[in-house]
C-alpha atoms as a PDB file:
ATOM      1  CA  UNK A   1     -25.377  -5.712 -13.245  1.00  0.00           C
ATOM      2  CA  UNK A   2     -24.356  -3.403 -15.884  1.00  0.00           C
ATOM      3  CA  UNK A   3     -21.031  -1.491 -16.642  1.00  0.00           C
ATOM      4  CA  UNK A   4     -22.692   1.844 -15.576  1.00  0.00           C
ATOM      5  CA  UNK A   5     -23.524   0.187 -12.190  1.00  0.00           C
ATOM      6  CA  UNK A   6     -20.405  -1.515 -11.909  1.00  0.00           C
ATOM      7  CA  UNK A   7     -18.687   2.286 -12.651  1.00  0.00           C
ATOM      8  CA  UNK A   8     -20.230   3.860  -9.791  1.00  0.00           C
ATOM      9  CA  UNK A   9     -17.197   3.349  -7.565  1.00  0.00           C
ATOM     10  CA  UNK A  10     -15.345   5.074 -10.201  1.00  0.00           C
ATOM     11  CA  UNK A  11     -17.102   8.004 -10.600  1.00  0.00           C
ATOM     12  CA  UNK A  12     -17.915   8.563  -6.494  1.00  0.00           C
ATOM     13  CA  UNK A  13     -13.952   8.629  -6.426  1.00  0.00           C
ATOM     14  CA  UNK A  14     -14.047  11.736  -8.506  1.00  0.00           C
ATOM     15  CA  UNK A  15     -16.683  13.726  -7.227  1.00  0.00           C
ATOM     16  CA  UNK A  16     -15.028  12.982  -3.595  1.00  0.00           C
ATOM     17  CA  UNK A  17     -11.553  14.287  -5.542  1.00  0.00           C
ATOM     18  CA  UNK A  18     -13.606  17.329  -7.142  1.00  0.00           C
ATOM     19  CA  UNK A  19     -14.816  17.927  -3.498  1.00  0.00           C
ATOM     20  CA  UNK A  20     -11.518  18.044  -2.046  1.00  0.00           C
ATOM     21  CA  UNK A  21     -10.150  20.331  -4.498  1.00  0.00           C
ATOM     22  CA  UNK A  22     -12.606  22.487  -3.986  1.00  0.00           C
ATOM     23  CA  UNK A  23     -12.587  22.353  -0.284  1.00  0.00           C
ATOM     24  CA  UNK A  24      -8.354  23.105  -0.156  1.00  0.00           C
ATOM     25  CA  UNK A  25      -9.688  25.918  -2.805  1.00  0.00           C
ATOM     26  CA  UNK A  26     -11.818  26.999   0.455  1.00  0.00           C
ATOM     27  CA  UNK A  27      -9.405  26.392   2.902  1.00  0.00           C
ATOM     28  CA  UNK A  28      -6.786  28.812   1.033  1.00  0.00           C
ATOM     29  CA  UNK A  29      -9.231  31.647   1.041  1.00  0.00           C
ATOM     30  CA  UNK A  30     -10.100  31.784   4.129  1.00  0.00           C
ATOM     31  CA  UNK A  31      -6.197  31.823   5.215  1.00  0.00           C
ATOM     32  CA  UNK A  32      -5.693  34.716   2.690  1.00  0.00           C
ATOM     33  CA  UNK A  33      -9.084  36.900   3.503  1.00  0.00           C
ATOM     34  CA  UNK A  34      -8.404  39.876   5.220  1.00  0.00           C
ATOM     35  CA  UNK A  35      -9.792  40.061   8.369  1.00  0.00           C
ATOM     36  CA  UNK A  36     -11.488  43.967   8.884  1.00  0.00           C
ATOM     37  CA  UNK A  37     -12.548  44.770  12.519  1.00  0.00           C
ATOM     38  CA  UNK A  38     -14.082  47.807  13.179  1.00  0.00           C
ATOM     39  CA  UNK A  39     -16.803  48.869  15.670  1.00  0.00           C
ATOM     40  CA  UNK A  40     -18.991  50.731  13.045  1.00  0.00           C
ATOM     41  CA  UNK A  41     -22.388  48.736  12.844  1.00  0.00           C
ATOM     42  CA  UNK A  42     -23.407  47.008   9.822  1.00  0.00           C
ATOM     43  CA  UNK A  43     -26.975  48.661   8.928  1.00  0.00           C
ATOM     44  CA  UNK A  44     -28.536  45.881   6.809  1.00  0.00           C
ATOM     45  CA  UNK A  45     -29.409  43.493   9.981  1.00  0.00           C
ATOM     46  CA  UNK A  46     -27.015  39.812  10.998  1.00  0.00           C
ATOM     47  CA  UNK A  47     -24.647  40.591   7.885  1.00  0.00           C
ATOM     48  CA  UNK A  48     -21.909  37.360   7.623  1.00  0.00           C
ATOM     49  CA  UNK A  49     -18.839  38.251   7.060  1.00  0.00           C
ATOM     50  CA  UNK A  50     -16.541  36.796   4.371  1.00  0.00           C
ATOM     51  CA  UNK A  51     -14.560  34.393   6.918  1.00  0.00           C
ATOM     52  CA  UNK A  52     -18.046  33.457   8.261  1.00  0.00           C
ATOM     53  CA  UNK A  53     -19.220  32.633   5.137  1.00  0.00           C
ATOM     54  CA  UNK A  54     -15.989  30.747   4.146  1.00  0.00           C
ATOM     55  CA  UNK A  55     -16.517  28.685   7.761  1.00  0.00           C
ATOM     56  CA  UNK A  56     -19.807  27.924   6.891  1.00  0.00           C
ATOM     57  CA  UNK A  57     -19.088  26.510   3.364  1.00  0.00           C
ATOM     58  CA  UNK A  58     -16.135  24.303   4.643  1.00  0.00           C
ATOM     59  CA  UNK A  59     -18.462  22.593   7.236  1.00  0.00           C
ATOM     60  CA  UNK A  60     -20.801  21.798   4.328  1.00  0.00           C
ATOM     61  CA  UNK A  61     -18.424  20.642   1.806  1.00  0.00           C
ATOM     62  CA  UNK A  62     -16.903  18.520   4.987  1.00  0.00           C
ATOM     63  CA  UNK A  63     -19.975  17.157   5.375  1.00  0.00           C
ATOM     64  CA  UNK A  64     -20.650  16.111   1.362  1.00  0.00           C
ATOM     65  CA  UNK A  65     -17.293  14.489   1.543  1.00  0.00           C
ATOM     66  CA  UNK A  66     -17.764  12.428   4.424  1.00  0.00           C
ATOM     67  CA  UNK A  67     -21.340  11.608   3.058  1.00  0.00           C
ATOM     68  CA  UNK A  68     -19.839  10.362  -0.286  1.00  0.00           C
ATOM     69  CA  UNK A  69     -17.522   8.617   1.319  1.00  0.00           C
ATOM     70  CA  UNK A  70     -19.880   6.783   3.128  1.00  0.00           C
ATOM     71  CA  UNK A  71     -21.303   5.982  -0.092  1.00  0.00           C
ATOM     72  CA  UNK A  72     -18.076   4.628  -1.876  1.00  0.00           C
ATOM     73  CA  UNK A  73     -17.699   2.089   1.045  1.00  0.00           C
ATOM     74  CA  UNK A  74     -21.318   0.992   0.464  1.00  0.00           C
ATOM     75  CA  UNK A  75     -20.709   0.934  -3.057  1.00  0.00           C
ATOM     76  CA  UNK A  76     -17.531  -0.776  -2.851  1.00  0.00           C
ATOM     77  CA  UNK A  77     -19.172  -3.784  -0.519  1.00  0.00           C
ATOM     78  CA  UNK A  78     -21.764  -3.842  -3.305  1.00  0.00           C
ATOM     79  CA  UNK A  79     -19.463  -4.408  -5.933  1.00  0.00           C
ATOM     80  CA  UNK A  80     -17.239  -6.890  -4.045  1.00  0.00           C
ATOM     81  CA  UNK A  81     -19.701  -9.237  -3.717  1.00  0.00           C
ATOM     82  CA  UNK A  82     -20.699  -9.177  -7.010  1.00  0.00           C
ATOM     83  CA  UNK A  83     -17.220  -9.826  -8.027  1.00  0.00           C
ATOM     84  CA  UNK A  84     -17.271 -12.627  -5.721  1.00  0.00           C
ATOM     85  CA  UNK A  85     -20.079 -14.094  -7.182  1.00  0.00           C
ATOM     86  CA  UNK A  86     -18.275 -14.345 -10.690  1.00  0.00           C
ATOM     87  CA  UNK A  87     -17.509 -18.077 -11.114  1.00  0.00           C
ATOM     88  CA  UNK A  88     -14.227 -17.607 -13.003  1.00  0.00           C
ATOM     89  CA  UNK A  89     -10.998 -16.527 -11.388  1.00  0.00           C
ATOM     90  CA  UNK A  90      -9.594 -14.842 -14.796  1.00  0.00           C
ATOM     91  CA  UNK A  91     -12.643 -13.030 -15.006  1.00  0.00           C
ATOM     92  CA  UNK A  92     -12.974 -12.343 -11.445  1.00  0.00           C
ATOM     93  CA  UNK A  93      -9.456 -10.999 -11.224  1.00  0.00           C
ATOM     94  CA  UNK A  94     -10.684  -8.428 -14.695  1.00  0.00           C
ATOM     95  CA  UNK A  95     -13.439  -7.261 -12.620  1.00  0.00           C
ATOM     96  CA  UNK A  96     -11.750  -6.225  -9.902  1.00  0.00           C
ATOM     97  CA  UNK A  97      -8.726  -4.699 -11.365  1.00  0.00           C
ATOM     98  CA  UNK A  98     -11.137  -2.444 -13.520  1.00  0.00           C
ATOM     99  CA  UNK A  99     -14.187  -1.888 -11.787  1.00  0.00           C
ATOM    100  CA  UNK A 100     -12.832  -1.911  -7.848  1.00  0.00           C
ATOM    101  CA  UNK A 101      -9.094  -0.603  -8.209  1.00  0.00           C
ATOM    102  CA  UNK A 102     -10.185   1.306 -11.406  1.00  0.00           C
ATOM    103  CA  UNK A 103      -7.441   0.966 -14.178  1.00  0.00           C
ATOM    104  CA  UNK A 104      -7.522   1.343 -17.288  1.00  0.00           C
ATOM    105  CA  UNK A 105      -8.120  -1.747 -19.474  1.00  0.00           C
ATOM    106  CA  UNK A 106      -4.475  -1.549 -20.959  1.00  0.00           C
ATOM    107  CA  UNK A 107      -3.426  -1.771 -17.389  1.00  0.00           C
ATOM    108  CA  UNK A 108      -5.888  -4.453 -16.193  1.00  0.00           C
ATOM    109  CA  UNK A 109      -4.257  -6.150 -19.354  1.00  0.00           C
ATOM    110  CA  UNK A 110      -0.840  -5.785 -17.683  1.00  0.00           C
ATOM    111  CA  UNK A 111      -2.058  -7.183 -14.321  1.00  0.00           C
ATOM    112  CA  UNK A 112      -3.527 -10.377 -15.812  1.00  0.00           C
ATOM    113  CA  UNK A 113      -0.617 -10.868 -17.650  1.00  0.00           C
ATOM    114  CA  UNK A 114       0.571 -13.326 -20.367  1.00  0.00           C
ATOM    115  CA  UNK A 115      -0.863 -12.469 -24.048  1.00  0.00           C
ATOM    116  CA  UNK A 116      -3.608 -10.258 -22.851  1.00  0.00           C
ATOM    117  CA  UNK A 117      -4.653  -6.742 -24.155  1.00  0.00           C
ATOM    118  CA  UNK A 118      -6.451  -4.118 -23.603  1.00  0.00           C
ATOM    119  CA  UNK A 119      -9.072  -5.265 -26.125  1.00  0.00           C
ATOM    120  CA  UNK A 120      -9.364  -8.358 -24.959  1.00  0.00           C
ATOM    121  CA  UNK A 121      -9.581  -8.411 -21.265  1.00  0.00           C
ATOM    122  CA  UNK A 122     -12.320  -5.681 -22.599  1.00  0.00           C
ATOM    123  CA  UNK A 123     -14.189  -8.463 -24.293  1.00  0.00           C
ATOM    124  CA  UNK A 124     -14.207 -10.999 -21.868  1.00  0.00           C
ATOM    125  CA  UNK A 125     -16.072  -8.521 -19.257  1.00  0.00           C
ATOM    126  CA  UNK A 126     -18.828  -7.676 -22.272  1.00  0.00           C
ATOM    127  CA  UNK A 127     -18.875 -11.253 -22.753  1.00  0.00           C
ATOM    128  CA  UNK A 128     -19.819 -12.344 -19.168  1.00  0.00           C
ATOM    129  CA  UNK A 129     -22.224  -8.772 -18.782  1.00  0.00           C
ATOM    130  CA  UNK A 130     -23.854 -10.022 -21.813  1.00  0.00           C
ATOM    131  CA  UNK A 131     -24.423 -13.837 -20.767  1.00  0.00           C
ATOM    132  CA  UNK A 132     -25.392 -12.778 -16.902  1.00  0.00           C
ATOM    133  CA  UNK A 133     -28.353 -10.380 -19.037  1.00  0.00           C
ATOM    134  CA  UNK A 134     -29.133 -13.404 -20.884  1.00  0.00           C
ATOM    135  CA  UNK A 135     -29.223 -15.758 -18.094  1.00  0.00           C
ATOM    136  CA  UNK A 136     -31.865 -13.230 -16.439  1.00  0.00           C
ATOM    137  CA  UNK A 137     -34.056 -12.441 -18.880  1.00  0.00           C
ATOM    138  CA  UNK A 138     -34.459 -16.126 -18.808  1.00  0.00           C
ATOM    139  CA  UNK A 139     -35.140 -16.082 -15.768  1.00  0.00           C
ATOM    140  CA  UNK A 140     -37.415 -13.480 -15.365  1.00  0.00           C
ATOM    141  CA  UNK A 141     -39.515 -13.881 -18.647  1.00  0.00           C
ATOM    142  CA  UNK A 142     -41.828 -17.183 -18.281  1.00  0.00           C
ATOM    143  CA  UNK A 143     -42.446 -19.010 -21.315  1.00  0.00           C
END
Protein backbone atom coordinates (compact mmCIF):
# COMPACT_ATOMS: atom_id res chain seq x y z
CA UNK A 1 0.00 0.00 0.00
CA UNK A 2 1.29 3.38 -0.47
CA UNK A 3 1.11 6.65 1.67
CA UNK A 4 -1.38 8.19 -0.87
CA UNK A 5 -3.64 5.10 -0.32
CA UNK A 6 -3.08 4.94 3.19
CA UNK A 7 -4.16 9.04 3.18
CA UNK A 8 -7.43 8.47 1.76
CA UNK A 9 -9.16 8.42 5.15
CA UNK A 10 -7.60 11.69 5.65
CA UNK A 11 -8.60 13.47 2.88
CA UNK A 12 -12.51 11.87 2.76
CA UNK A 13 -12.57 13.58 6.33
CA UNK A 14 -12.15 16.90 4.66
CA UNK A 15 -14.22 16.86 1.79
CA UNK A 16 -17.09 15.46 4.29
CA UNK A 17 -15.94 18.79 6.56
CA UNK A 18 -15.93 21.03 3.24
CA UNK A 19 -19.45 19.49 2.65
CA UNK A 20 -20.77 20.39 5.88
CA UNK A 21 -19.64 23.82 5.77
CA UNK A 22 -21.10 24.31 2.84
CA UNK A 23 -24.33 22.67 3.65
CA UNK A 24 -24.76 25.03 7.23
CA UNK A 25 -23.71 27.82 4.43
CA UNK A 26 -27.11 26.44 2.75
CA UNK A 27 -28.99 25.96 5.66
CA UNK A 28 -28.43 29.80 6.75
CA UNK A 29 -29.75 31.04 3.47
CA UNK A 30 -32.56 29.50 3.25
CA UNK A 31 -33.52 30.74 6.99
CA UNK A 32 -32.60 34.33 5.85
CA UNK A 33 -34.35 34.31 2.13
CA UNK A 34 -37.24 36.29 1.97
CA UNK A 35 -40.13 34.54 1.28
CA UNK A 36 -42.39 36.75 -1.62
CA UNK A 37 -46.00 35.45 -2.15
CA UNK A 38 -47.99 36.97 -4.55
CA UNK A 39 -50.71 35.64 -6.91
CA UNK A 40 -49.24 37.29 -10.11
CA UNK A 41 -48.17 34.32 -12.48
CA UNK A 42 -44.70 33.75 -13.36
CA UNK A 43 -44.69 33.93 -17.39
CA UNK A 44 -41.54 31.91 -18.18
CA UNK A 45 -43.26 28.30 -17.44
CA UNK A 46 -42.46 25.93 -13.69
CA UNK A 47 -40.04 28.86 -12.46
CA UNK A 48 -38.30 27.53 -8.83
CA UNK A 49 -38.19 29.78 -6.50
CA UNK A 50 -35.12 30.70 -4.41
CA UNK A 51 -36.27 28.55 -1.20
CA UNK A 52 -37.05 25.76 -3.74
CA UNK A 53 -33.91 25.89 -5.12
CA UNK A 54 -32.14 26.16 -1.69
CA UNK A 55 -34.41 22.78 -0.67
CA UNK A 56 -33.30 21.13 -3.53
CA UNK A 57 -29.52 21.75 -3.06
CA UNK A 58 -29.62 20.70 0.70
CA UNK A 59 -31.15 17.26 -0.25
CA UNK A 60 -28.22 16.83 -2.65
CA UNK A 61 -25.43 17.95 -0.57
CA UNK A 62 -27.27 15.57 2.24
CA UNK A 63 -27.01 13.01 0.05
CA UNK A 64 -22.97 13.54 -0.98
CA UNK A 65 -22.36 13.59 2.71
CA UNK A 66 -23.98 10.54 3.63
CA UNK A 67 -22.41 8.92 0.43
CA UNK A 68 -18.86 9.94 1.58
CA UNK A 69 -19.47 8.85 4.66
CA UNK A 70 -20.25 5.63 3.57
CA UNK A 71 -17.03 5.71 1.94
CA UNK A 72 -14.80 6.73 5.01
CA UNK A 73 -16.23 3.64 6.89
CA UNK A 74 -15.23 1.45 3.91
CA UNK A 75 -12.07 3.12 3.78
CA UNK A 76 -11.45 3.01 7.33
CA UNK A 77 -12.15 -1.07 7.44
CA UNK A 78 -9.66 -1.07 4.56
CA UNK A 79 -7.06 0.54 6.33
CA UNK A 80 -7.58 -1.29 9.65
CA UNK A 81 -6.81 -4.37 8.37
CA UNK A 82 -3.92 -3.38 6.78
CA UNK A 83 -2.69 -2.00 9.97
CA UNK A 84 -3.45 -5.23 11.44
CA UNK A 85 -1.50 -7.00 9.15
CA UNK A 86 1.74 -4.99 10.18
CA UNK A 87 3.84 -7.49 12.18
CA UNK A 88 5.32 -4.94 14.60
CA UNK A 89 3.41 -3.36 17.44
CA UNK A 90 5.67 0.00 17.40
CA UNK A 91 5.01 0.25 13.92
CA UNK A 92 1.53 -0.81 14.07
CA UNK A 93 0.74 1.67 16.80
CA UNK A 94 2.63 4.66 14.03
CA UNK A 95 0.23 3.57 11.51
CA UNK A 96 -2.65 4.00 13.20
CA UNK A 97 -2.03 7.12 15.07
CA UNK A 98 -1.17 8.80 11.61
CA UNK A 99 -2.98 7.23 8.99
CA UNK A 100 -6.46 6.16 11.01
CA UNK A 101 -6.72 8.95 13.83
CA UNK A 102 -4.76 11.35 11.49
CA UNK A 103 -2.13 13.39 13.54
CA UNK A 104 0.46 14.94 12.71
CA UNK A 105 3.82 13.10 12.88
CA UNK A 106 5.07 15.43 15.81
CA UNK A 107 2.01 14.22 17.56
CA UNK A 108 2.16 10.52 16.58
CA UNK A 109 5.76 11.15 18.06
CA UNK A 110 4.13 12.21 21.35
CA UNK A 111 1.78 9.17 21.44
CA UNK A 112 4.56 6.59 21.01
CA UNK A 113 6.44 8.19 23.46
CA UNK A 114 9.99 7.84 24.91
CA UNK A 115 12.86 9.45 22.56
CA UNK A 116 10.76 9.56 19.48
CA UNK A 117 10.29 12.49 16.96
CA UNK A 118 8.59 13.61 14.46
CA UNK A 119 11.34 12.62 12.01
CA UNK A 120 11.72 9.52 13.14
CA UNK A 121 8.46 7.86 13.70
CA UNK A 122 8.38 9.44 9.93
CA UNK A 123 11.15 7.11 8.94
CA UNK A 124 10.16 4.06 10.36
CA UNK A 125 6.69 4.18 8.27
CA UNK A 126 8.96 4.93 4.85
CA UNK A 127 11.03 2.23 6.06
CA UNK A 128 8.34 -0.53 6.33
CA UNK A 129 6.34 1.17 2.89
CA UNK A 130 9.60 0.72 1.28
CA UNK A 131 10.42 -3.03 2.40
CA UNK A 132 6.49 -4.18 1.90
CA UNK A 133 7.27 -2.63 -2.10
CA UNK A 134 10.30 -4.63 -2.05
CA UNK A 135 8.90 -7.72 -0.69
CA UNK A 136 6.25 -7.49 -3.69
CA UNK A 137 8.04 -6.78 -6.46
CA UNK A 138 9.67 -9.95 -5.43
CA UNK A 139 6.94 -11.46 -5.46
CA UNK A 140 5.38 -10.50 -8.41
CA UNK A 141 8.46 -10.35 -10.82
CA UNK A 142 9.64 -14.15 -11.60
CA UNK A 143 13.17 -14.63 -12.08
Amino acid sequence: MTTKELSQLYYLNREIENCQRKLEELEYQRGCSPVILDDMPHGKGPAKSRVEQLAAEIVDLKAIIHAKQIECIHERNRLERYIADIPDSITRQIFEYRFADCLPWEQVAACMGGENSGESVRKRCNRYLKSTENANLVTECPV
